[in-house]
C-alpha atoms as a PDB file:
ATOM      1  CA  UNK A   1       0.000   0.000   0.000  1.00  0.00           C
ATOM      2  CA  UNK A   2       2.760   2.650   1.101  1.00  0.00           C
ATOM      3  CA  UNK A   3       4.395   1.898  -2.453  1.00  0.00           C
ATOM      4  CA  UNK A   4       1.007   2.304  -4.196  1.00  0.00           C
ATOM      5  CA  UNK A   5       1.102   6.052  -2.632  1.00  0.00           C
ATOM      6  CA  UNK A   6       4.950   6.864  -3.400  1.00  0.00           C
ATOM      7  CA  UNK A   7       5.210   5.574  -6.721  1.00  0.00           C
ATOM      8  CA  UNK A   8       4.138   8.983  -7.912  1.00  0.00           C
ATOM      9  CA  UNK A   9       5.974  10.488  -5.607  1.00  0.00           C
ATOM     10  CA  UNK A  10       9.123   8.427  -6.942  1.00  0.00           C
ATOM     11  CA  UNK A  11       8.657   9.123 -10.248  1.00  0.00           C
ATOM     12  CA  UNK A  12       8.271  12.943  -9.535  1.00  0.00           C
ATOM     13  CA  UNK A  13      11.504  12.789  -8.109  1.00  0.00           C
ATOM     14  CA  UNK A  14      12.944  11.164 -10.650  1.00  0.00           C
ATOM     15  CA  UNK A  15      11.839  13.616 -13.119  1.00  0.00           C
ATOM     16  CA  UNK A  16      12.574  16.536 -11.170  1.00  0.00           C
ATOM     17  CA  UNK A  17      16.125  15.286 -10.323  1.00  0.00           C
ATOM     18  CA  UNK A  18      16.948  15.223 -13.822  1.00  0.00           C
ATOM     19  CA  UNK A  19      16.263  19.062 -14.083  1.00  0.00           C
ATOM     20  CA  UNK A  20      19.276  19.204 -11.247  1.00  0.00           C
ATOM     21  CA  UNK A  21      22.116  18.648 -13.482  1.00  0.00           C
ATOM     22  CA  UNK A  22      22.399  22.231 -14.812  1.00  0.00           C
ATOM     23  CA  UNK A  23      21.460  23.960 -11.747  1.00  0.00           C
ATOM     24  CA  UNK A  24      23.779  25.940 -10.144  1.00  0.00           C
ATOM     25  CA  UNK A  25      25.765  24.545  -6.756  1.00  0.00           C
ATOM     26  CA  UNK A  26      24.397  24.414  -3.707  1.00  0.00           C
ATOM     27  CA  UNK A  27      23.609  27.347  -1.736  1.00  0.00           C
ATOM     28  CA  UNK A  28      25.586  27.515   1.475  1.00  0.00           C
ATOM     29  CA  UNK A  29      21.744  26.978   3.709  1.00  0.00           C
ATOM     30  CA  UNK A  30      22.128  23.359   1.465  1.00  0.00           C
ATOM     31  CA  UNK A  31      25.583  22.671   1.869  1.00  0.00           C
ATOM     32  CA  UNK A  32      24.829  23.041   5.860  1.00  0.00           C
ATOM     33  CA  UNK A  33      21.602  20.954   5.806  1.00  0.00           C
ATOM     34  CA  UNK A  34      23.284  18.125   3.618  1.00  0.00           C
ATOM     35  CA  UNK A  35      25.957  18.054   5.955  1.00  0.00           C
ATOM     36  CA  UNK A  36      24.135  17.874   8.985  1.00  0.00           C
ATOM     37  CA  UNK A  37      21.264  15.403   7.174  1.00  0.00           C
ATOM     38  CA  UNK A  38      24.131  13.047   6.078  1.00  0.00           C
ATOM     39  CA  UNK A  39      25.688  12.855   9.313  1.00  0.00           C
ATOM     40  CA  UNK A  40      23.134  12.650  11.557  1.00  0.00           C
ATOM     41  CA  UNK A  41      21.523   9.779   8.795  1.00  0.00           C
ATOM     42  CA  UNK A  42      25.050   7.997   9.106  1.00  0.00           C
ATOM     43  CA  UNK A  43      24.948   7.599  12.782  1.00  0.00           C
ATOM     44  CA  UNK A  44      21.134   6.952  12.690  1.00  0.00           C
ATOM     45  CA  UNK A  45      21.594   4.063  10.737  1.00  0.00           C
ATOM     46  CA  UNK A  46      24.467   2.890  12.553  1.00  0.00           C
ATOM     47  CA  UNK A  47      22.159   2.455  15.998  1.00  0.00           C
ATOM     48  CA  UNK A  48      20.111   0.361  13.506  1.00  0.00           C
ATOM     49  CA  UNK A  49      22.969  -2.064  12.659  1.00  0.00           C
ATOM     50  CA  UNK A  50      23.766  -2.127  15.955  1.00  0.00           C
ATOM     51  CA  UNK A  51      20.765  -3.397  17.583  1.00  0.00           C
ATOM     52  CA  UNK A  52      20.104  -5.400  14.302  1.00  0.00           C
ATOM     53  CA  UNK A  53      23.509  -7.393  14.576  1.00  0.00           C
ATOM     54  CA  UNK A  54      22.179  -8.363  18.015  1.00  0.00           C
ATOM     55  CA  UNK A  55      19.093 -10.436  16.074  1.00  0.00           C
ATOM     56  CA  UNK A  56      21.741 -13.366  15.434  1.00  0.00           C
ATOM     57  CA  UNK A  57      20.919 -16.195  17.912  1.00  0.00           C
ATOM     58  CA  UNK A  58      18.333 -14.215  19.679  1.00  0.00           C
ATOM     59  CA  UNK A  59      14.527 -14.129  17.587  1.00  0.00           C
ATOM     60  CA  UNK A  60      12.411 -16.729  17.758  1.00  0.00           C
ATOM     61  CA  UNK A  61      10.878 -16.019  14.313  1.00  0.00           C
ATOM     62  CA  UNK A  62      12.884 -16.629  11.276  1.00  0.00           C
ATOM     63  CA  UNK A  63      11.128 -14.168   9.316  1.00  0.00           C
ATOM     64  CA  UNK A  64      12.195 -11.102  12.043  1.00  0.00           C
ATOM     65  CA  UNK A  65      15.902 -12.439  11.790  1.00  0.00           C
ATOM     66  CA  UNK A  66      15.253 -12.467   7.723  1.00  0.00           C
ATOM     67  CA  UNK A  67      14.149  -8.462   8.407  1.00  0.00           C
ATOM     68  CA  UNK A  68      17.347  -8.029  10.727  1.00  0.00           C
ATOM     69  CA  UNK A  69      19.648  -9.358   8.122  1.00  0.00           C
ATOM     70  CA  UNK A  70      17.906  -7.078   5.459  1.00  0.00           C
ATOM     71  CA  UNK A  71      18.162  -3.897   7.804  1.00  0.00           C
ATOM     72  CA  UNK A  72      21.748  -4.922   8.855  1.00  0.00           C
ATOM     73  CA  UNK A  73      22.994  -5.322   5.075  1.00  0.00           C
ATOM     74  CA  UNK A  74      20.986  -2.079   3.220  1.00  0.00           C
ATOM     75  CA  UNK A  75      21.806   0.043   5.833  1.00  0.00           C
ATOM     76  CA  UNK A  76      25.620  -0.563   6.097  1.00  0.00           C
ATOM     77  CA  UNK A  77      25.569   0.047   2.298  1.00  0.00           C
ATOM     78  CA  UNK A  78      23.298   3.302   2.933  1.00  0.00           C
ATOM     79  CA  UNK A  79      26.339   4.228   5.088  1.00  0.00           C
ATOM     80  CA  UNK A  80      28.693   3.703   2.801  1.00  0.00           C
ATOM     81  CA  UNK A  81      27.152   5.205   0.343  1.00  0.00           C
ATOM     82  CA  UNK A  82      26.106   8.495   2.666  1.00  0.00           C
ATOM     83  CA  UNK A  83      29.989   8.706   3.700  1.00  0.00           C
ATOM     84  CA  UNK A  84      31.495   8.793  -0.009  1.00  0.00           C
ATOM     85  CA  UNK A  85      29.197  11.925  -0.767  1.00  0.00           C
ATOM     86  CA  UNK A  86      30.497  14.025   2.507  1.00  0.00           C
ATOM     87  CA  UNK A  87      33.518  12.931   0.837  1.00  0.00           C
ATOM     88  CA  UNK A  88      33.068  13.871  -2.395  1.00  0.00           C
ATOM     89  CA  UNK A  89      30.272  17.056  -2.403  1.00  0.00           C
ATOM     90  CA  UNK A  90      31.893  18.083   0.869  1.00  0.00           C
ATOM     91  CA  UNK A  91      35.788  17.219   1.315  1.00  0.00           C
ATOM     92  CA  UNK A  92      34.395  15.909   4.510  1.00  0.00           C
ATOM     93  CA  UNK A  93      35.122  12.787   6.695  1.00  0.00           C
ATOM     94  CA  UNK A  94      32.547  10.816   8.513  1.00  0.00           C
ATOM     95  CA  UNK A  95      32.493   7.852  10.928  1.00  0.00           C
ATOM     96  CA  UNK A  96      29.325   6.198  12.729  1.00  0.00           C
ATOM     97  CA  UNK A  97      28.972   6.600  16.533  1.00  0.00           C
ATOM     98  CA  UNK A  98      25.939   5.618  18.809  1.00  0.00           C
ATOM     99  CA  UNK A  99      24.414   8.395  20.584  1.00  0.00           C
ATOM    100  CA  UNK A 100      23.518   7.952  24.144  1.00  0.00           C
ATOM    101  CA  UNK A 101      20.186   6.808  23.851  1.00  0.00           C
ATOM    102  CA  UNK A 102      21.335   4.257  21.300  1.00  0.00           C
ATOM    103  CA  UNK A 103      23.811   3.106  22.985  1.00  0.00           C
ATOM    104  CA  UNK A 104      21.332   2.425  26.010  1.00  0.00           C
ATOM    105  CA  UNK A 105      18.747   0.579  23.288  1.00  0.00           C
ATOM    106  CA  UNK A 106      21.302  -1.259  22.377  1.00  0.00           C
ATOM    107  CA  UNK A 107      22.524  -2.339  26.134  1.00  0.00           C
ATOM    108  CA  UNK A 108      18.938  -3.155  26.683  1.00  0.00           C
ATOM    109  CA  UNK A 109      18.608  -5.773  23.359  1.00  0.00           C
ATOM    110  CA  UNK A 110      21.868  -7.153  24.255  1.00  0.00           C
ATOM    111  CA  UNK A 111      20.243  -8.425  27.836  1.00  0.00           C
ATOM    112  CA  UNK A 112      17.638 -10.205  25.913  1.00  0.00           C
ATOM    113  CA  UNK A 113      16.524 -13.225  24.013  1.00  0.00           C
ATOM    114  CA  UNK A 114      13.200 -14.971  22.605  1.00  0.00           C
ATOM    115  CA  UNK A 115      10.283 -13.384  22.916  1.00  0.00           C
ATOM    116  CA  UNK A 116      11.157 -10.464  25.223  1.00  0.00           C
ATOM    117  CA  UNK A 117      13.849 -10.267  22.669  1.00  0.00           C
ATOM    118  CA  UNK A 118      11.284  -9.811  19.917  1.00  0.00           C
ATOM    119  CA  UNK A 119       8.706  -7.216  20.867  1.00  0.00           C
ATOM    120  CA  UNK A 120      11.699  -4.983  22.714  1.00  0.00           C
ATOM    121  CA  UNK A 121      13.448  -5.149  19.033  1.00  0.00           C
ATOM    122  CA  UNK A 122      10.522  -4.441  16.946  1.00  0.00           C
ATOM    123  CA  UNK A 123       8.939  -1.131  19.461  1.00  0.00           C
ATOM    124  CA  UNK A 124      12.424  -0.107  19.256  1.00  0.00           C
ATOM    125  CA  UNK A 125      12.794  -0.161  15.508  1.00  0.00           C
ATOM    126  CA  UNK A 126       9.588   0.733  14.608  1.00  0.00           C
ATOM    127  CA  UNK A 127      10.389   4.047  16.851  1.00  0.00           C
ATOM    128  CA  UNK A 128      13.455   4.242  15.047  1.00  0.00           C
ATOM    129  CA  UNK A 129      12.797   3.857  11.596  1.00  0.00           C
ATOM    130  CA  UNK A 130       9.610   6.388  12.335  1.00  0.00           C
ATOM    131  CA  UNK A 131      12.381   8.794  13.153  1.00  0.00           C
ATOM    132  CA  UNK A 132      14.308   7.783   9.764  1.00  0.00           C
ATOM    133  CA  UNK A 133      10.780   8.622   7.713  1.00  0.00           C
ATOM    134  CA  UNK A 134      10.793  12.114   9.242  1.00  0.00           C
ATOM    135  CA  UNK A 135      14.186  12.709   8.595  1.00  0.00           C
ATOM    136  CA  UNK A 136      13.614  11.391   5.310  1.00  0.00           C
ATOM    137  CA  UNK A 137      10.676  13.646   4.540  1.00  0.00           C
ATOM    138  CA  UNK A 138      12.759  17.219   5.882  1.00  0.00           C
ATOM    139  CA  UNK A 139      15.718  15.721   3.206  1.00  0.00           C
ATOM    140  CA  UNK A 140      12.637  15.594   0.505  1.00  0.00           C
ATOM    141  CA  UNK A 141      12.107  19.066   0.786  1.00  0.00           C
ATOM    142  CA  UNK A 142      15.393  20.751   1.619  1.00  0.00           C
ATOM    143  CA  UNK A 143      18.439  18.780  -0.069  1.00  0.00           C
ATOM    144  CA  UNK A 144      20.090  20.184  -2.997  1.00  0.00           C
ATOM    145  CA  UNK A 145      21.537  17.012  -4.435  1.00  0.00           C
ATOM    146  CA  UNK A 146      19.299  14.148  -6.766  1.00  0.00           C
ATOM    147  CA  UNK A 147      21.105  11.482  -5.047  1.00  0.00           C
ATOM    148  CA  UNK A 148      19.928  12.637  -1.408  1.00  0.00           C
ATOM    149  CA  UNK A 149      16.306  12.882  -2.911  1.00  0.00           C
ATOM    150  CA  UNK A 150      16.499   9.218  -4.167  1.00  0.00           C
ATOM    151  CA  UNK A 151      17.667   7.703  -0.733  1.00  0.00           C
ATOM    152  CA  UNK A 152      15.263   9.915   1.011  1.00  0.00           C
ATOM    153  CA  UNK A 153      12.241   8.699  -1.466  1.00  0.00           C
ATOM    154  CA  UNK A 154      13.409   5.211  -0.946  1.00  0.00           C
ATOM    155  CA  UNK A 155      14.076   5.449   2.727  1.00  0.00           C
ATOM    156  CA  UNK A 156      10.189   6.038   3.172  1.00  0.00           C
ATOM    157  CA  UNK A 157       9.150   3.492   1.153  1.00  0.00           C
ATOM    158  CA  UNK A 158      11.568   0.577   2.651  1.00  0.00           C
ATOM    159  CA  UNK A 159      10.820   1.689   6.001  1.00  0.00           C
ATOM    160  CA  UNK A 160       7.614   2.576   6.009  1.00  0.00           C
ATOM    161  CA  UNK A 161       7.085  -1.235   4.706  1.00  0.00           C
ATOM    162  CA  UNK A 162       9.230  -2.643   7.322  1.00  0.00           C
ATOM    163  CA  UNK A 163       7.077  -0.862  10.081  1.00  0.00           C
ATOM    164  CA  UNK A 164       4.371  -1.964   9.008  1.00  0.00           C
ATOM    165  CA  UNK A 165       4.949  -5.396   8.752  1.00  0.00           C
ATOM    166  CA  UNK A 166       6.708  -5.329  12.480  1.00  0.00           C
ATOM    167  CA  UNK A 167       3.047  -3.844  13.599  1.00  0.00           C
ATOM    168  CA  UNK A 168       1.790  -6.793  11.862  1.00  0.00           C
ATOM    169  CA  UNK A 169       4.146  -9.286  13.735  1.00  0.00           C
ATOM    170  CA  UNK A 170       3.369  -7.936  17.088  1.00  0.00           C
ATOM    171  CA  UNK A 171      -0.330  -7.700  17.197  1.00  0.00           C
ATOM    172  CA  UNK A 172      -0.323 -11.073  15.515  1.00  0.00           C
ATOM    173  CA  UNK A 173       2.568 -13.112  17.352  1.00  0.00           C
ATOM    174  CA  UNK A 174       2.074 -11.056  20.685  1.00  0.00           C
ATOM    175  CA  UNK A 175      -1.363  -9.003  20.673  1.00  0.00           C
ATOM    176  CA  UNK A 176       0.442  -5.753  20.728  1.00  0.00           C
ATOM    177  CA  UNK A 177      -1.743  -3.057  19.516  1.00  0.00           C
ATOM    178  CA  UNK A 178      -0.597   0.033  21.415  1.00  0.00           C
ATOM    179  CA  UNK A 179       3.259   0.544  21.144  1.00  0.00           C
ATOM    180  CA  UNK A 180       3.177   3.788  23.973  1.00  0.00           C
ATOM    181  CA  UNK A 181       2.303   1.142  26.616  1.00  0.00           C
ATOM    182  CA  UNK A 182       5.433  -1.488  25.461  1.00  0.00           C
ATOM    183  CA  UNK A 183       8.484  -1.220  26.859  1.00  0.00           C
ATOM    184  CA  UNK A 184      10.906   0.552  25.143  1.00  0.00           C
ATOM    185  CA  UNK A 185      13.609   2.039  26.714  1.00  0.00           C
END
């Protein structure tokens, strides 16, 4: 369903990244936002490696470790990816750290296993990777470069899918309906 909706919205961008390449550079209000957006999407996706590299040996469901595996592996690329165009737009270097409260999700995970295990992890990332879609949306309407548009457009549409189906998974494996009454930390 959340693809239905941004297909438009994909091709849209798509189009109107093409009319980028002759535009002048960046204004210095873009260069500053990029810079900022990158970084703080670098170490954003970072806390979701984290706690997703914790999945191994702990879910009970094979199809949550399947999702862990996924998050683990497109958002290491997305960080890769994210660091080579500080580099290159930017002349700027860029490696991943945990915040506090990350580090304090991810202390949390790494005390659990099995079902308590599962619902932590998917509140967590479904909290998470609401934050990602909001960060995603601000880069939709403020970056400068095509590239940043893509991931952003594509950010929302992976995510948005994944939280979804986690919703799914815990009102149907655990009755979870309300996520502001679940434990979170």
């Amino acid at each position: 369903m959340l693809k239905q909706i941004l297909l438009p919205a994909l091709v849209a961008l798509t189009l109107t990244a093409t009319s980028f390449a002759a535009a002048p550079a960046p204004e210095r209000d873009q260069r500053r936002f990029e810079i900022r957006s990158l970084q703080m999407m670098i170490d954003h996706h970072f806390a979701a490696v984290k706690m997703s590299e914790l999945c191994d040996g702990r879910t009970v469901h094979a199809e949550l470790q399947q999702i862990c595996d996924d998050i683990e592996t497109s958002q290491m690329e997305e960080i890769v990816m994210m660091q080579s165009w500080l580099q290159s737009w930017y002349g700027i270097t860029h490696q991943p750290k945990l915040d506090r409260k990350s580090q304090r999700q991810v202390q949390y995970l790494s005390t659990l296993t099995g079902e308590r295990f599962e619902k932590a992890y998917m509140a967590l990332m479904i909290e998470h990777h609401s934050m990602a879609v909001r960060m995603a949306l601000e880069i939709l309407n403020e970056a400068y470069h095509p590239e940043m548009l893509n991931m952003a457009a594509m950010t929302l549409a992976k995510q948005g899918d994944e939280i979804a189906q986690m919703r799914l998974w815990l009102q149907q494996w655990y009755g979870i309906n309300d996520l502001d009454h679940h434990d979170r930390r």
